[in-house]
Protein backbone atom coordinates (compact mmCIF):
# COMPACT_ATOMS: atom_id res chain seq x y z
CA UNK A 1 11.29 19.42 -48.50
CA UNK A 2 8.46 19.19 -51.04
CA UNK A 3 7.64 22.19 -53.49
CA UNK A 4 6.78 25.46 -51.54
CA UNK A 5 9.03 24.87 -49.12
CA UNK A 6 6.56 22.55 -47.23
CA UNK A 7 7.85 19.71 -44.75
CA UNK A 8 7.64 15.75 -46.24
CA UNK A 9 5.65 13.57 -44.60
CA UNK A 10 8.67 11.51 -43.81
CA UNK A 11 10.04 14.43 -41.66
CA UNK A 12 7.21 15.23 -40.24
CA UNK A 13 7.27 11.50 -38.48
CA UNK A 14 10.72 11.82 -37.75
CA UNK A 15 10.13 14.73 -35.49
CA UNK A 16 6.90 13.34 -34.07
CA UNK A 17 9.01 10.33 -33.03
CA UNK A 18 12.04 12.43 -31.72
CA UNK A 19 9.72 14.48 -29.74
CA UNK A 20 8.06 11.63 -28.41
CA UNK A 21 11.36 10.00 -27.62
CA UNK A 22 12.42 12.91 -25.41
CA UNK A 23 9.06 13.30 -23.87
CA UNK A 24 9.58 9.49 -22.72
CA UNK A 25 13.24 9.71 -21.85
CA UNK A 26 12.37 13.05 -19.88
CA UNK A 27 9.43 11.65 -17.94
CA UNK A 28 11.58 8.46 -17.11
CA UNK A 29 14.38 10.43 -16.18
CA UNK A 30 11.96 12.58 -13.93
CA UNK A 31 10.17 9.83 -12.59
CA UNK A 32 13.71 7.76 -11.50
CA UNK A 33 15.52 10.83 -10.01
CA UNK A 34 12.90 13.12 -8.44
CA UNK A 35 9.40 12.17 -8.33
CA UNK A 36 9.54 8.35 -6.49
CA UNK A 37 11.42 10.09 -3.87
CA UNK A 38 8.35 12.87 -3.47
CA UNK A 39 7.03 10.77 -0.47
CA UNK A 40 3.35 12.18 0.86
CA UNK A 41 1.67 12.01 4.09
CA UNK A 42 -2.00 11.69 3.27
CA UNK A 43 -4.98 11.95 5.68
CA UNK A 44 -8.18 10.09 4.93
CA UNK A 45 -11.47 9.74 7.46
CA UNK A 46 -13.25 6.34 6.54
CA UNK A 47 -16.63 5.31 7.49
CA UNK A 48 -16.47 2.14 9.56
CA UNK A 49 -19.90 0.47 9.71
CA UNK A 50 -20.60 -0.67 13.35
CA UNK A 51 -17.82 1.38 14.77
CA UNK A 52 -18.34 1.82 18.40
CA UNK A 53 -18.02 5.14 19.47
CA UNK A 54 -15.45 5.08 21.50
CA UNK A 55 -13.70 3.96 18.64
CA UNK A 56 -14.47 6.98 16.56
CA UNK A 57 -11.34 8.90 15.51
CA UNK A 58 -8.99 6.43 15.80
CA UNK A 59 -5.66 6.65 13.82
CA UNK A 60 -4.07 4.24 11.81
CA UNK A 61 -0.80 4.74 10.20
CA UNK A 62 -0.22 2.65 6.59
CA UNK A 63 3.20 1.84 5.21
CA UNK A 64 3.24 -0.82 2.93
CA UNK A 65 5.17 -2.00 -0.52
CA UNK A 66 8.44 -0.33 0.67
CA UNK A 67 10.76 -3.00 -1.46
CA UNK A 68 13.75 -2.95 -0.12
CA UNK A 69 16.28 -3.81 -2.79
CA UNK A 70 19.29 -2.04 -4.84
CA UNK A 71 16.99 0.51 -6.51
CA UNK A 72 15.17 1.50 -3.05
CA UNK A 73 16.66 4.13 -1.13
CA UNK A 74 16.85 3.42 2.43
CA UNK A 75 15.98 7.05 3.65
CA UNK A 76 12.83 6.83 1.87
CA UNK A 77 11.80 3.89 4.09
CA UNK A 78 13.36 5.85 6.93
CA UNK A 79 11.91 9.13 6.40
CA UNK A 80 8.21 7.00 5.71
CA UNK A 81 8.61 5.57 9.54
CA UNK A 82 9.48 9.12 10.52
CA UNK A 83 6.34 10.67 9.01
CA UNK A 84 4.29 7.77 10.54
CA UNK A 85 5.61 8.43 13.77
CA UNK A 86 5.10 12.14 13.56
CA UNK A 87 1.32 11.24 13.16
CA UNK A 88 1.13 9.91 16.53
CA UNK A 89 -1.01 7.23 15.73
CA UNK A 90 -3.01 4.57 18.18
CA UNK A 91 -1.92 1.78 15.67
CA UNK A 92 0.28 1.34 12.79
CA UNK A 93 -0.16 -1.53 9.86
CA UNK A 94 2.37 -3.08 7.58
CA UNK A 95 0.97 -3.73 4.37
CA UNK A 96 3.78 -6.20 2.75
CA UNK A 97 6.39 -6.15 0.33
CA UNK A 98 9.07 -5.60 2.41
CA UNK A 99 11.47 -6.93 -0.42
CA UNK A 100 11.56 -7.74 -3.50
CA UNK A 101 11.47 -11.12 -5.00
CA UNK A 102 12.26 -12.45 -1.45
CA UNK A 103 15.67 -11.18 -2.00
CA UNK A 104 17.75 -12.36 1.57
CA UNK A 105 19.77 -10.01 1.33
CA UNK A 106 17.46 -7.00 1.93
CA UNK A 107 15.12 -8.48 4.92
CA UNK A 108 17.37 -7.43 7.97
CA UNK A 109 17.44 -4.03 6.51
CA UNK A 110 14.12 -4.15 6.20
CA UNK A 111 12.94 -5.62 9.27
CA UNK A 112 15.52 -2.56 10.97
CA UNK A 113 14.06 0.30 8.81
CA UNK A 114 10.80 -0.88 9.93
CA UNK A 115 11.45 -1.52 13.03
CA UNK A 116 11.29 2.18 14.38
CA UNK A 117 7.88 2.37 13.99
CA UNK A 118 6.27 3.48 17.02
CA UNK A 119 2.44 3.75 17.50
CA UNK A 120 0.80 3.61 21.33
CA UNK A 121 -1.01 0.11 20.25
CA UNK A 122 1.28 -1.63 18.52
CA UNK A 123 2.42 -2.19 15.42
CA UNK A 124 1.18 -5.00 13.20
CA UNK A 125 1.74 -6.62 9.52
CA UNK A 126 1.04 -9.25 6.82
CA UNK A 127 3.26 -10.75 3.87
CA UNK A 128 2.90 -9.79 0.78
CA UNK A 129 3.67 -11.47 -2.71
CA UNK A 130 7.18 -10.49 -2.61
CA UNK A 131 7.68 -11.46 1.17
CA UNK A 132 8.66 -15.33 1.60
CA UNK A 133 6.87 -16.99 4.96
CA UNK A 134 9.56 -18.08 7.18
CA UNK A 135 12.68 -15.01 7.39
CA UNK A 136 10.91 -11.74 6.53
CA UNK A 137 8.22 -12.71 9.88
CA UNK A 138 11.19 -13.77 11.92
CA UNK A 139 13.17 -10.80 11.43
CA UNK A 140 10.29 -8.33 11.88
CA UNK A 141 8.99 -10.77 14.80
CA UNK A 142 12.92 -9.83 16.52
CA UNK A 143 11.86 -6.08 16.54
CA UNK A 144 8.35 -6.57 18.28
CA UNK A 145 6.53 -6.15 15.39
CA UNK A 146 3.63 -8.99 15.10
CA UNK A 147 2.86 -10.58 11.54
CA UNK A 148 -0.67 -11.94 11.31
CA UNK A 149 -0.14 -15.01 8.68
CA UNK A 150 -4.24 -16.22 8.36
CA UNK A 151 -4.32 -15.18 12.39
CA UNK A 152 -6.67 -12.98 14.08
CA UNK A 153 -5.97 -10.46 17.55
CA UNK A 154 -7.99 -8.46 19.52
CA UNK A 155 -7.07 -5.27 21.43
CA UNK A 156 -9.01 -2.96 23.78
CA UNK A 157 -8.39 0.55 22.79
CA UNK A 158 -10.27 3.40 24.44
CA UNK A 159 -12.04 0.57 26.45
CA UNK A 160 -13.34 -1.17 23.33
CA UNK A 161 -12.27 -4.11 21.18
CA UNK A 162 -11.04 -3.90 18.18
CA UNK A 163 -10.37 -6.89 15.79
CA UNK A 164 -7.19 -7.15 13.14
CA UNK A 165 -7.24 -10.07 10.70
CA UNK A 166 -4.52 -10.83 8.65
CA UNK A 167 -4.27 -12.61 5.87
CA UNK A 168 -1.11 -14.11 3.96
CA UNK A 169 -1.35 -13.17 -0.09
CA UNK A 170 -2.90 -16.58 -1.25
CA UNK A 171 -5.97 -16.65 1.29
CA UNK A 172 -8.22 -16.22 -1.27
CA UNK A 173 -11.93 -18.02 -0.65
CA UNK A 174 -13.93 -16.66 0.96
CA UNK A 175 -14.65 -19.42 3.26
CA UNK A 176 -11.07 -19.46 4.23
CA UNK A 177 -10.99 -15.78 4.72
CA UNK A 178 -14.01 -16.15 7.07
CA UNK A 179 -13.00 -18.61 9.83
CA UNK A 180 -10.08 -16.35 10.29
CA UNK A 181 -12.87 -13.88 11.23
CA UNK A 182 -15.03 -16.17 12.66
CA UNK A 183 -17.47 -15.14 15.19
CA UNK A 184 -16.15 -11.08 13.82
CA UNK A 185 -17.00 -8.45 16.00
CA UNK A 186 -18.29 -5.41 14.38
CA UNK A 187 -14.76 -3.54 15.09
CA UNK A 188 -13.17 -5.59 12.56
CA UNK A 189 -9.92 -4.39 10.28
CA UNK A 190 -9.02 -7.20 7.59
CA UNK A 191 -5.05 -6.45 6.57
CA UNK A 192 -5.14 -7.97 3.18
CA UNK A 193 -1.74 -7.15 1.18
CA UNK A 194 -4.05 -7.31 -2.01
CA UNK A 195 -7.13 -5.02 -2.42
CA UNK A 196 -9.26 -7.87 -4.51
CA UNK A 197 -10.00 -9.54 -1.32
CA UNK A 198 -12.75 -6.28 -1.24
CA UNK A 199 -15.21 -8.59 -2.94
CA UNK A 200 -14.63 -11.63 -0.28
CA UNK A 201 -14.38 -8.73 2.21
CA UNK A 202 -17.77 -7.18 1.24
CA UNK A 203 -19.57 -10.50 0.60
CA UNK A 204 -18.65 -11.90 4.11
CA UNK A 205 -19.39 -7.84 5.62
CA UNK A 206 -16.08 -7.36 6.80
CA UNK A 207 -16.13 -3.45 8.05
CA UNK A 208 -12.89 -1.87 6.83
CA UNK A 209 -9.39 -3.51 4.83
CA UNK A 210 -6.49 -2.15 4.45
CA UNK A 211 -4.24 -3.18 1.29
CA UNK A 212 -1.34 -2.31 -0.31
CA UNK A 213 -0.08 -4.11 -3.45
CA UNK A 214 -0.73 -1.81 -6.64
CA UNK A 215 1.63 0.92 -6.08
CA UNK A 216 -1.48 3.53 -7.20
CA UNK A 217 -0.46 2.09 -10.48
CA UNK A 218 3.45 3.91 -9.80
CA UNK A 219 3.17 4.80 -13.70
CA UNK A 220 0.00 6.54 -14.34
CA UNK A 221 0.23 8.22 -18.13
CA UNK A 222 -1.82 11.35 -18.52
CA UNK A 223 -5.13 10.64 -20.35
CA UNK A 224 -4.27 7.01 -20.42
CA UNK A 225 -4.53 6.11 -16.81
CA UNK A 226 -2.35 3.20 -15.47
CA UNK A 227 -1.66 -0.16 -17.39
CA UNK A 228 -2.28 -1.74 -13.75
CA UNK A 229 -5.61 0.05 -13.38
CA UNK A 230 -7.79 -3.00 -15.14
CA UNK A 231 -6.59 -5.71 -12.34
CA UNK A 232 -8.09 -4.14 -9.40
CA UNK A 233 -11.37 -2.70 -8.03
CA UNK A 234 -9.75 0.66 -6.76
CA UNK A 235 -5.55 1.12 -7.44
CA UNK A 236 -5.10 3.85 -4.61
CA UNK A 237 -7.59 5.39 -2.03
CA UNK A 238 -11.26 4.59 -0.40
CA UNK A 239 -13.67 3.13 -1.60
CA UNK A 240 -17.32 1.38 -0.24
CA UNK A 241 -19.40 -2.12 -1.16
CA UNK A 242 -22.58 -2.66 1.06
CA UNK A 243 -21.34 -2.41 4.44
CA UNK A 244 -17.62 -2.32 3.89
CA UNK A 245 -15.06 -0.19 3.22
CA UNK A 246 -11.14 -0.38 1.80
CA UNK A 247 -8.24 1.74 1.48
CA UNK A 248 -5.56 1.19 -1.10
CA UNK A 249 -2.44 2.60 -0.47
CA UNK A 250 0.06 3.94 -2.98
CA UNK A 251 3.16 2.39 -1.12
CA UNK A 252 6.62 3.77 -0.72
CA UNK A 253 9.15 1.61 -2.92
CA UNK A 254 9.00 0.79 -6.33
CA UNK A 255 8.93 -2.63 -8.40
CA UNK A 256 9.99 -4.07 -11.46
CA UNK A 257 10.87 0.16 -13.07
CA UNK A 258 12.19 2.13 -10.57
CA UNK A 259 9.81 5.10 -11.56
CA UNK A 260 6.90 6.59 -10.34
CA UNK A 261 4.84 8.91 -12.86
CA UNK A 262 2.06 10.72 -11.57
CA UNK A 263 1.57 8.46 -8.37
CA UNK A 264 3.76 9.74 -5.52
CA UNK A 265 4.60 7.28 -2.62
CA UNK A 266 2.92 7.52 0.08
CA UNK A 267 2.26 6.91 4.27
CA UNK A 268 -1.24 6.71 5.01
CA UNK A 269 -2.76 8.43 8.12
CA UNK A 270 -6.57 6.66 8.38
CA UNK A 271 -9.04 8.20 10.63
CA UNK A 272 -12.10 6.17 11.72
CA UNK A 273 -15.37 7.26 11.65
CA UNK A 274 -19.05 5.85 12.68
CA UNK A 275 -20.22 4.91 9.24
């Protein structure tokens, strides 16, 4: 102590740094045992430019980025399908990362988890980083579930068509990204595991995409933001260029940390809307 009974600067450090410590140990700890199991079912509307209006109000349920691996509980994937499925919706997406690091030994589980999802149009996906090319699509191809690799399918729903692209991770150019779409019909959905593909997206006037990827950031530090945040055009959520419009979803599973801060998983339930 210096004269007077006052506090050296020396201590006063110390306890700056022990407080800090146990802030950071406590959030960790919170954000490991509690919060990335705090799974929400979120409900957007998104304007669809050119949406025909028979179209209007359809439902799309999002999982995506559920990383299977050791530090990925299995009833979080299962309760994610469940939630999706109580939604009731006319289609439901797969948004990629089914594993992590292409880790074998977590793609039958998986493709099984996944596999449950029910939606009365089908139920469709792309690859993400994580996801190798030949036995994460053959194992969710064995439970019905149809992976779009730089493919394109139409459906008639409510008597109109509606167009899903996929694309695998690496289709980046634009030009590539736009024979897959050739001849696009104004009910167009481009399933793009990555939410840059918004600028090739918006430059080519794709109407809506659907992405996955960033986790919302999965550590988001109060007054900080996320360390992820400077990568991408939007980390979580909607958000419009010109005639097009994407959703980010915060995911389910975890990568790399197995802590979520501030960004709680999450299913998406998208509603369509006439732009």
């Amino acid at each position: 102590m210096e004269d007077g009974g006052h506090p050296t600067r020396r201590a006063v450090l110390k306890a700056l740094l022990s407080v800090g410590a146990g802030t950071l140990v406590g959030s960790a700890s919170y954000g490991f045992g509690w919060a990335r199991h705090r799974l929400e079912v979120t409900s957007t509307d998104l304007p669809v430019t050119g949406l025909a209006p028979g179209l209007d109000g359809l439902r799309i349920a999002l999982i995506t980025d559920v990383h299977c691996s050791a530090t990925v509980n299995p009833d979080d994937v299962s309760r994610a399908v469940g939630l999706a499925n109580d939604a009731s919706p006319d289609l439901t997406v797969l948004g990629g990362d089914y594993v992590t690091f292409a880790d074998r030994d977590y793609v039958d589980l998986a493709a099984e988890l996944l596999g449950a999802a029910r939606a009365s149009h089908g139920v469709y996906a792309v690859l993400g980083n994580h996801d190798d090319d030949r036995h994460v699509p053959a194992a969710l191809g064995r439970r019905s579930i149809a992976v779009l690799r730089d493919a394109r399918t139409s459906l008639r729903v409510r008597g109109e068509r509606l167009d899903l692209a996929g694309i695998r991770y690496w289709t980046r150019r634009a030009a590539d990204i736009s024979r897959i779409v050739d001849d696009q019909h104004d009910a167009t959905v481009l399933l793009a595991h990555d939410p840059r593909r918004f600028t090739e997206a918006a430059t080519l006037g794709i109407p809506l995409v659907l992405s996955g990827h960033t986790h919302g950031g999965q550590v988001v530090v109060p007054g900080l933001g996320a360390p992820a945040a400077r990568r991408f055009p939007v980390l979580a959520g909607p958000a419009r260029r010109g005639r097009t419009t994407l959703f980010v979803s915060r995911g389910v599973g975890t990568v790399y940390l197995p802590v979520r801060l501030n960004c709680p998983p999450e299913v998406a339930v998208l509603t369509l809307r006439a732009a």
